[in-house]
N, C-alpha and C. Protein backbone atom coordinates (compact mmCIF):
# COMPACT_ATOMS: atom_id res chain seq x y z
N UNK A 1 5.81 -6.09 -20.53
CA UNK A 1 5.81 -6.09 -19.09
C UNK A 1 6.18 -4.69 -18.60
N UNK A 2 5.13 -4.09 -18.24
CA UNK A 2 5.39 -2.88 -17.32
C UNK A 2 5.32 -2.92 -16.00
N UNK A 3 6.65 -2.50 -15.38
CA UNK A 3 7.15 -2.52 -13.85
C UNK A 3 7.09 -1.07 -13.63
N UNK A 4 5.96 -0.77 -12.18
CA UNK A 4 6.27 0.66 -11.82
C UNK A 4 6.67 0.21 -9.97
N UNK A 5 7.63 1.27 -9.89
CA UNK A 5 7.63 1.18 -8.87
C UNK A 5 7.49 2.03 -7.87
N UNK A 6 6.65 1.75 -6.54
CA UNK A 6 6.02 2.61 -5.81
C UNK A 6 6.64 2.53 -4.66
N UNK A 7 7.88 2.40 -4.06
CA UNK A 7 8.34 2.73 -2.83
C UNK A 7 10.03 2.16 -2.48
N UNK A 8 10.50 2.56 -1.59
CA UNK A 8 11.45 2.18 -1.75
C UNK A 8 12.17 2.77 -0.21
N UNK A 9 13.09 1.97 0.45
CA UNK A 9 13.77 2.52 1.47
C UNK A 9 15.61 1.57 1.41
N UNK A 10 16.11 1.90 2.21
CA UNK A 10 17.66 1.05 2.14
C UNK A 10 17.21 -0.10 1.88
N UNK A 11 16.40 -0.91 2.57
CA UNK A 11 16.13 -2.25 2.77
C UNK A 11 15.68 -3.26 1.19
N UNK A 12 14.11 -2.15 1.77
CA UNK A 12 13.62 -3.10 0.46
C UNK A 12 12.84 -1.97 -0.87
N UNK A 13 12.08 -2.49 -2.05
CA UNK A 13 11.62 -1.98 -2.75
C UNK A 13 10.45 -2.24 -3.07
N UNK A 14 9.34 -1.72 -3.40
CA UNK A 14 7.91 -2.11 -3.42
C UNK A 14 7.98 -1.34 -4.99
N UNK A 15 7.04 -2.68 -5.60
CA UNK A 15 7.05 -2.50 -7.24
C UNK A 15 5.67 -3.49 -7.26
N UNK A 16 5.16 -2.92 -8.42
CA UNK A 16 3.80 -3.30 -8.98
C UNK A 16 4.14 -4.03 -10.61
N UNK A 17 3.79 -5.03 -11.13
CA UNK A 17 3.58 -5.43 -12.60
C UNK A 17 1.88 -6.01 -12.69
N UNK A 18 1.52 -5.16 -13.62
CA UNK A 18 0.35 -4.44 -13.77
C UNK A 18 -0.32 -5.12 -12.45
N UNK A 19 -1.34 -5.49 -12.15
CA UNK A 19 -2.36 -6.05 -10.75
C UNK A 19 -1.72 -6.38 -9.31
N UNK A 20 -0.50 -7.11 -9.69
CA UNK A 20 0.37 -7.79 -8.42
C UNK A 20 1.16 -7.03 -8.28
N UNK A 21 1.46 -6.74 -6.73
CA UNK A 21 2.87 -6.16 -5.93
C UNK A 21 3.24 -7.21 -5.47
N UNK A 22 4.56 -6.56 -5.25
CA UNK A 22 5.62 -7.43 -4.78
C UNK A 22 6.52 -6.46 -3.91
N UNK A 23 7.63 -7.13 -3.23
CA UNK A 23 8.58 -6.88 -2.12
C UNK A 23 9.51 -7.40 -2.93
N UNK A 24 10.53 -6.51 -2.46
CA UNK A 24 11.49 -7.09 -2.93
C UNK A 24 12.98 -6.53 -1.83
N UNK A 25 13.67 -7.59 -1.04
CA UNK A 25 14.43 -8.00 -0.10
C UNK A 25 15.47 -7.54 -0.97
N UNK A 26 16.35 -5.99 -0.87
CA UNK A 26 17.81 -6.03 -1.64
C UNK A 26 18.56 -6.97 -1.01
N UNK A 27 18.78 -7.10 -0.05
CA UNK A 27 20.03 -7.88 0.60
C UNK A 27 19.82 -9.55 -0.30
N UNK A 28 18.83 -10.03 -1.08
CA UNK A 28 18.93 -11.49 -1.94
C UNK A 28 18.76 -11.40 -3.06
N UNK A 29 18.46 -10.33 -3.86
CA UNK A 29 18.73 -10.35 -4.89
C UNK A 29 18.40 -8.74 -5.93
N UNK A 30 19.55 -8.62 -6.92
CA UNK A 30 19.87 -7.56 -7.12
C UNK A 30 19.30 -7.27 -8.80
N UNK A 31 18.40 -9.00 -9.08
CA UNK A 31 17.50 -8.06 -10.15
C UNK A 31 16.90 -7.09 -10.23
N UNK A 32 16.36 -6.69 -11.23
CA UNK A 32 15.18 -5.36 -11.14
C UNK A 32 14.15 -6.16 -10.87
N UNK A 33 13.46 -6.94 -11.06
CA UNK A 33 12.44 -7.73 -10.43
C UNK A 33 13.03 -9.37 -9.98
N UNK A 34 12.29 -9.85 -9.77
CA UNK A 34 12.42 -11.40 -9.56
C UNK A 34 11.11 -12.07 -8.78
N UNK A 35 9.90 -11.61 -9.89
CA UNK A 35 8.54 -12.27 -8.79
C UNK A 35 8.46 -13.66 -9.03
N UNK A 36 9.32 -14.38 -10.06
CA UNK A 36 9.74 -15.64 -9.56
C UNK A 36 10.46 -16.54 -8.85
N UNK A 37 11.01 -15.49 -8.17
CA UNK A 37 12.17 -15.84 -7.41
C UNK A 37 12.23 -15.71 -5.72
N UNK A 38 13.16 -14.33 -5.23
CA UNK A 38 13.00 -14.04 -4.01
C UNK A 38 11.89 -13.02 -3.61
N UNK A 39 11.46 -12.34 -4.47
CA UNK A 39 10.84 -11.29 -4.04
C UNK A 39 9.06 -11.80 -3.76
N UNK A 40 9.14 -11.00 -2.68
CA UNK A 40 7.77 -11.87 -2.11
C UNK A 40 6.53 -10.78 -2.62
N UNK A 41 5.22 -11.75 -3.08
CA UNK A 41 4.20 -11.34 -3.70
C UNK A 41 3.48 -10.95 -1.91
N UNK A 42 2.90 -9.41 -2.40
CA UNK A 42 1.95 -8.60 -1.25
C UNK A 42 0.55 -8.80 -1.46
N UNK A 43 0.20 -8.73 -3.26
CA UNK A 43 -1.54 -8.86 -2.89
C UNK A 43 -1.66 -8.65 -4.76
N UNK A 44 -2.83 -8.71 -4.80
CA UNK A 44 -3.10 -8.10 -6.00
C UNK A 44 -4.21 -6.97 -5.58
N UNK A 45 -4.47 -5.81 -6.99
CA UNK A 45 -5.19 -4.85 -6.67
C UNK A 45 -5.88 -4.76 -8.00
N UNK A 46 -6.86 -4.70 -7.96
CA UNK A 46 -8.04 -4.65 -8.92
C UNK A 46 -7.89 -3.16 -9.74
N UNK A 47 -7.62 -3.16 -11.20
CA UNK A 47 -7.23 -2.37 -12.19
C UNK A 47 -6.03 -1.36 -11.69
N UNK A 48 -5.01 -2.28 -11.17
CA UNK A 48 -3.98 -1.54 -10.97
C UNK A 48 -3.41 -0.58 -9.71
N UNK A 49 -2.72 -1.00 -8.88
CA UNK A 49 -2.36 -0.11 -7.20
C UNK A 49 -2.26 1.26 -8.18
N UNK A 50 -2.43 2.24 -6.99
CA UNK A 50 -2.32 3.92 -7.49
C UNK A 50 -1.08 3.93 -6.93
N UNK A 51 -1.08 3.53 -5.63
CA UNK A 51 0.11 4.24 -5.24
C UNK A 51 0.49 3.15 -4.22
N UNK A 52 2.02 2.82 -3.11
CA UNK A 52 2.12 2.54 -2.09
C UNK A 52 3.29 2.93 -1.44
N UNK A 53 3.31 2.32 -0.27
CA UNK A 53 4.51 2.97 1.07
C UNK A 53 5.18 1.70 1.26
N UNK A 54 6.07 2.41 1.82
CA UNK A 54 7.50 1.68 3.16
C UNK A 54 6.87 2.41 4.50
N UNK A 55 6.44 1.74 4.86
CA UNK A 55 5.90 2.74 6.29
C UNK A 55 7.33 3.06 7.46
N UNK A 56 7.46 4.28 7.57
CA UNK A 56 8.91 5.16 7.87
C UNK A 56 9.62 4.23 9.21
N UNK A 57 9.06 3.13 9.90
CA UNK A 57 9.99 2.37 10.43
C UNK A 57 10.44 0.89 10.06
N UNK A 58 9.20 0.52 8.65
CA UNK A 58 10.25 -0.31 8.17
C UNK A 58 9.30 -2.00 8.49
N UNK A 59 8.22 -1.52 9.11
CA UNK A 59 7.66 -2.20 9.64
C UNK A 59 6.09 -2.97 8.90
N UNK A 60 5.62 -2.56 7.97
CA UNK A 60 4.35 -2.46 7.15
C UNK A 60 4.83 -1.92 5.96
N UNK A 61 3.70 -2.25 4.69
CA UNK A 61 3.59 -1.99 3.55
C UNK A 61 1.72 -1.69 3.72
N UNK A 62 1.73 -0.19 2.82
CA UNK A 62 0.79 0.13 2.27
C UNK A 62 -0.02 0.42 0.84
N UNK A 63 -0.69 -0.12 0.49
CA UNK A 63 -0.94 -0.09 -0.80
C UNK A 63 -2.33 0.73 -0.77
N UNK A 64 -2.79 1.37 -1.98
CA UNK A 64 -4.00 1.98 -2.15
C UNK A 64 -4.46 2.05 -3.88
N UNK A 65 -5.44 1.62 -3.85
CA UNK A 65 -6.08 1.63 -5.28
C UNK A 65 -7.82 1.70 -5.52
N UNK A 66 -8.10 0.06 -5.69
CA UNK A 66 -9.05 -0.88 -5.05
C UNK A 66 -9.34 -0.90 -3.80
N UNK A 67 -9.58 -0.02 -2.51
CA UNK A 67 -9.53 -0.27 -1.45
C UNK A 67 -7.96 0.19 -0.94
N UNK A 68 -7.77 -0.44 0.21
CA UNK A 68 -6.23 -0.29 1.15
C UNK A 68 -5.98 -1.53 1.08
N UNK A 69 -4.50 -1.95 1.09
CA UNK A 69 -3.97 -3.14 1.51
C UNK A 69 -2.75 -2.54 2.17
N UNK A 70 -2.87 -3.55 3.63
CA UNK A 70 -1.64 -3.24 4.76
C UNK A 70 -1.29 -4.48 4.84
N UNK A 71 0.17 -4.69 4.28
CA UNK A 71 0.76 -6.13 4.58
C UNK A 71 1.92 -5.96 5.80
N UNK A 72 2.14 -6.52 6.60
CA UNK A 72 3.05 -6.21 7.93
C UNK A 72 4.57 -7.15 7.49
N UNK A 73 5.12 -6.47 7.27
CA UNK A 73 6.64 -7.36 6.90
C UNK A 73 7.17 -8.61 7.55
N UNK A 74 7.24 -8.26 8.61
CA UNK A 74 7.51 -9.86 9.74
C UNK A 74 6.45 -10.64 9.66
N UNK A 75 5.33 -10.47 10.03
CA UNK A 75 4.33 -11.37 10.13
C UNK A 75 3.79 -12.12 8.85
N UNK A 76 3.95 -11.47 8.15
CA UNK A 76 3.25 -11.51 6.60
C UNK A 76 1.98 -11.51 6.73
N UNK A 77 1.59 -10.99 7.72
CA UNK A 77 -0.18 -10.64 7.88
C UNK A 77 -0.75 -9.66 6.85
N UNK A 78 -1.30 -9.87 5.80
CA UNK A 78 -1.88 -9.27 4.61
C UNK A 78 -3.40 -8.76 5.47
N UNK A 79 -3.97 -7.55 5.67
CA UNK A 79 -5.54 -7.18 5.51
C UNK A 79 -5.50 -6.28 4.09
N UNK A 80 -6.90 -6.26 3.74
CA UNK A 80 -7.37 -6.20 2.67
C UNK A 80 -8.55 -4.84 3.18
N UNK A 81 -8.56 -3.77 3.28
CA UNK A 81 -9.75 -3.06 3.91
C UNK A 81 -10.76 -2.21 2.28
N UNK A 82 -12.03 -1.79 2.39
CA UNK A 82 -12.89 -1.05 1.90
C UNK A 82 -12.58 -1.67 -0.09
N UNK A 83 -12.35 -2.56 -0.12
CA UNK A 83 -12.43 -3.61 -1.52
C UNK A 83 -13.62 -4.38 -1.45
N UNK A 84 -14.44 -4.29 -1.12
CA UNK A 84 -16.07 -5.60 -0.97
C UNK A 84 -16.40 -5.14 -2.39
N UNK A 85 -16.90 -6.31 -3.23
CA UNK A 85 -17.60 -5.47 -4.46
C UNK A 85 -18.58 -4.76 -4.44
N UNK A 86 -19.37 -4.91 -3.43
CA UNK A 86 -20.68 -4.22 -3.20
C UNK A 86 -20.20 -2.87 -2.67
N UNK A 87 -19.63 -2.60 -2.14
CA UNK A 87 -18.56 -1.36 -1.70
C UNK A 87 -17.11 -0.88 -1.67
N UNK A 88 -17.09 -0.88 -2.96
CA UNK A 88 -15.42 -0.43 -3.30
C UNK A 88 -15.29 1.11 -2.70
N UNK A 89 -14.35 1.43 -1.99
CA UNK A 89 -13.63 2.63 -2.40
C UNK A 89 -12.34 3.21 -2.84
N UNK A 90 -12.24 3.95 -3.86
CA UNK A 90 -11.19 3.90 -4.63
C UNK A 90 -10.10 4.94 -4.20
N UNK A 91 -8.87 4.42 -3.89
CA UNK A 91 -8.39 5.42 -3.32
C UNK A 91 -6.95 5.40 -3.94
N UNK A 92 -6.27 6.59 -3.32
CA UNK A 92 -5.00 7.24 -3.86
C UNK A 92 -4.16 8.07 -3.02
N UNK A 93 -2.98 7.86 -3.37
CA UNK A 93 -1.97 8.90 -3.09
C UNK A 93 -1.84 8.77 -1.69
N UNK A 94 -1.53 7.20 -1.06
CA UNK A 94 -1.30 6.77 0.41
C UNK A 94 0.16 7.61 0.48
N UNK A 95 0.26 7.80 1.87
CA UNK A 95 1.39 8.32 2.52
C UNK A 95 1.70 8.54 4.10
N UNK A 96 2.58 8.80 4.74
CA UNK A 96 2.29 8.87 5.84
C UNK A 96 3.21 10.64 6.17
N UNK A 97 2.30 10.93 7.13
CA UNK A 97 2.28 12.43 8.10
C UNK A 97 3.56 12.09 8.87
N UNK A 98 4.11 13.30 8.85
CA UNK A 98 5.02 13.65 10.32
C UNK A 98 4.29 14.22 11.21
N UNK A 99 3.12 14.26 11.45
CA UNK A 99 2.22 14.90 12.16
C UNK A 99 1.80 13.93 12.68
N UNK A 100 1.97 12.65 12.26
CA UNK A 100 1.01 11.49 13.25
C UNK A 100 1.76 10.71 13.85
N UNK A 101 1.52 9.29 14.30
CA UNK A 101 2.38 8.24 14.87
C UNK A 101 2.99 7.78 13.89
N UNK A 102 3.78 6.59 13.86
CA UNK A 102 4.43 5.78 12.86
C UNK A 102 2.92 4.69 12.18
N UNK A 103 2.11 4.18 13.11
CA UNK A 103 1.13 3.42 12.47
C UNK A 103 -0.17 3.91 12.19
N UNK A 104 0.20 4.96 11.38
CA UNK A 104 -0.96 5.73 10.96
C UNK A 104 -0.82 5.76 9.09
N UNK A 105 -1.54 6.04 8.45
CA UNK A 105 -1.10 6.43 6.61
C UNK A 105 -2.39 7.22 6.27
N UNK A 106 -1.97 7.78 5.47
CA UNK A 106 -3.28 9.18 5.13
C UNK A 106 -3.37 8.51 3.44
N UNK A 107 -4.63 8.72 3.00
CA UNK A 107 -4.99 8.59 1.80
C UNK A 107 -6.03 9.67 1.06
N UNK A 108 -6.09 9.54 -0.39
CA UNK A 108 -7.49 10.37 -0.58
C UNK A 108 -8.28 9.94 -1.25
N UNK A 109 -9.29 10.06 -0.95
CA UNK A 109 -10.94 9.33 -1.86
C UNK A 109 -11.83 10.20 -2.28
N UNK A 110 -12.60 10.06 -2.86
CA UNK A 110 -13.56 10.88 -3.50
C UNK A 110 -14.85 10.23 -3.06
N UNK A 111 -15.66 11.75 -2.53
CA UNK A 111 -16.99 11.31 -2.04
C UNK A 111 -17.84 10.87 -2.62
N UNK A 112 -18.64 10.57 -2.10
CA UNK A 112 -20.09 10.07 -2.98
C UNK A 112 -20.93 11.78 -3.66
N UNK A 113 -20.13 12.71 -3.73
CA UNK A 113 -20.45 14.18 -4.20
C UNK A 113 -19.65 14.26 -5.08
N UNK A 114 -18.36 13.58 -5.21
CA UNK A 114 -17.05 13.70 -6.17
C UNK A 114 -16.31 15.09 -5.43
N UNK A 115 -16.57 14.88 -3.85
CA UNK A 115 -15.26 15.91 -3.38
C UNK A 115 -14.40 14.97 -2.76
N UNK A 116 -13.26 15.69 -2.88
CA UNK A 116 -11.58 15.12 -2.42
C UNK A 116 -11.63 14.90 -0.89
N UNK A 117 -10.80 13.86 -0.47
CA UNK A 117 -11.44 14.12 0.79
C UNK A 117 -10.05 12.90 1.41
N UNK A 118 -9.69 13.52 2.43
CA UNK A 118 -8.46 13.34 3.21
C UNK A 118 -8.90 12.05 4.03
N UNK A 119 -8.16 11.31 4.52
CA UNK A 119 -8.68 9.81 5.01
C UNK A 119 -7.27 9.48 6.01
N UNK A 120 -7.68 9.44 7.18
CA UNK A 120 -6.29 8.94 8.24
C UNK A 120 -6.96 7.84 8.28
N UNK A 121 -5.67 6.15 8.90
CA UNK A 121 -5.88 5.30 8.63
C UNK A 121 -5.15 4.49 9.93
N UNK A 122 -5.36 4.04 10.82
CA UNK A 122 -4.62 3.40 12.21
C UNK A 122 -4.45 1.92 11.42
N UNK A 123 -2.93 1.38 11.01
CA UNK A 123 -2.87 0.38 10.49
C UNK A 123 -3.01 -0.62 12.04
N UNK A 124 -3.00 -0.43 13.05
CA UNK A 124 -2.89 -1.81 14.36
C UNK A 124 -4.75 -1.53 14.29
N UNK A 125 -5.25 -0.85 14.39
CA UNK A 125 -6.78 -0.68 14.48
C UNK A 125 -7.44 -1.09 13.77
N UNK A 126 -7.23 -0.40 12.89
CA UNK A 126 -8.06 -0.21 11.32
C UNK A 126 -9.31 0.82 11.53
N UNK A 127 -8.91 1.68 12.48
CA UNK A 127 -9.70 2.83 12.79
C UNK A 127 -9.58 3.99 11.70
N UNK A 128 -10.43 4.36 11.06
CA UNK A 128 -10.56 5.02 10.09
C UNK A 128 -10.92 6.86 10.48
N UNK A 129 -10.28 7.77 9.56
CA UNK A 129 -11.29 9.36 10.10
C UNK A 129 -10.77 9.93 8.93
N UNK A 130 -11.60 10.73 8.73
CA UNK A 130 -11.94 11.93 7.45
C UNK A 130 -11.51 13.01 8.17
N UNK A 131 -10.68 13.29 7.45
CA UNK A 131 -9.69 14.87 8.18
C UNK A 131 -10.35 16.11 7.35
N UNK A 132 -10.63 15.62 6.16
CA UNK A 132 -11.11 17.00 5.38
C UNK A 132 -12.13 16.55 4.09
């Protein structure tokens, strides 16, 4: 069992075992994991999340691999964006700007040329733009 983990703030911790993420609530429990327990399952990601966030107010989880996944903490509203099998895009290295709002996350993908290419992301929208 390999546990990586991809985020982390006072609150909570965002950890991957291999396909499935999870949440994990410090204030209930102080295993290193517990996806049988308290820690709540976010999504699965097809050959493994690259990377994900604590979005800086605490408010959303971002994942990127297989597509984007934005799960909203209170609501438990899971979207699933650019994962269709007929159109995957594979992405990496989510994060968010001090240059933008709080519900924004930047990612990077590779074109259909194989250039790198910068990706802003409006998590209330799902308005998408190519910065570079």
């Amino acid at each position: 069992m390999r546990i990586r983990y991809l985020s982390e703030n006072d609150k909570y911790k965002l950890y991957s075992l291999h396909e499935s993420v999870y949440l994990k609530d410090k204030s209930k429990s102080n295993n290193l994991c517990d996806f049988e327990g308290t820690d709540i399952f976010v999504t699965s990601v097809y050959v493994d999340p690259d990377s994900g966030l604590l979005s800086f107010d605490g408010s959303f989880i971002c994942v990127a691999g297989c597509g984007i996944t934005i799960y909203f903490i209170e609501s438990k509203k899971c979207i699933e964006l650019f994962n269709e099998p007929e159109d995957i895009t594979w992405t990496e290295g989510v994060y968010q700007s001090a240059d933008d709002e709080q519900n924004y996350v930047r990612f990077n993908v590779y074109t259909e040329t194989e250039k790198l290419a910068i990706n802003r992301l409006n998590v209330k929208t799902n308005e998408l733009e190519t910065l570079s």
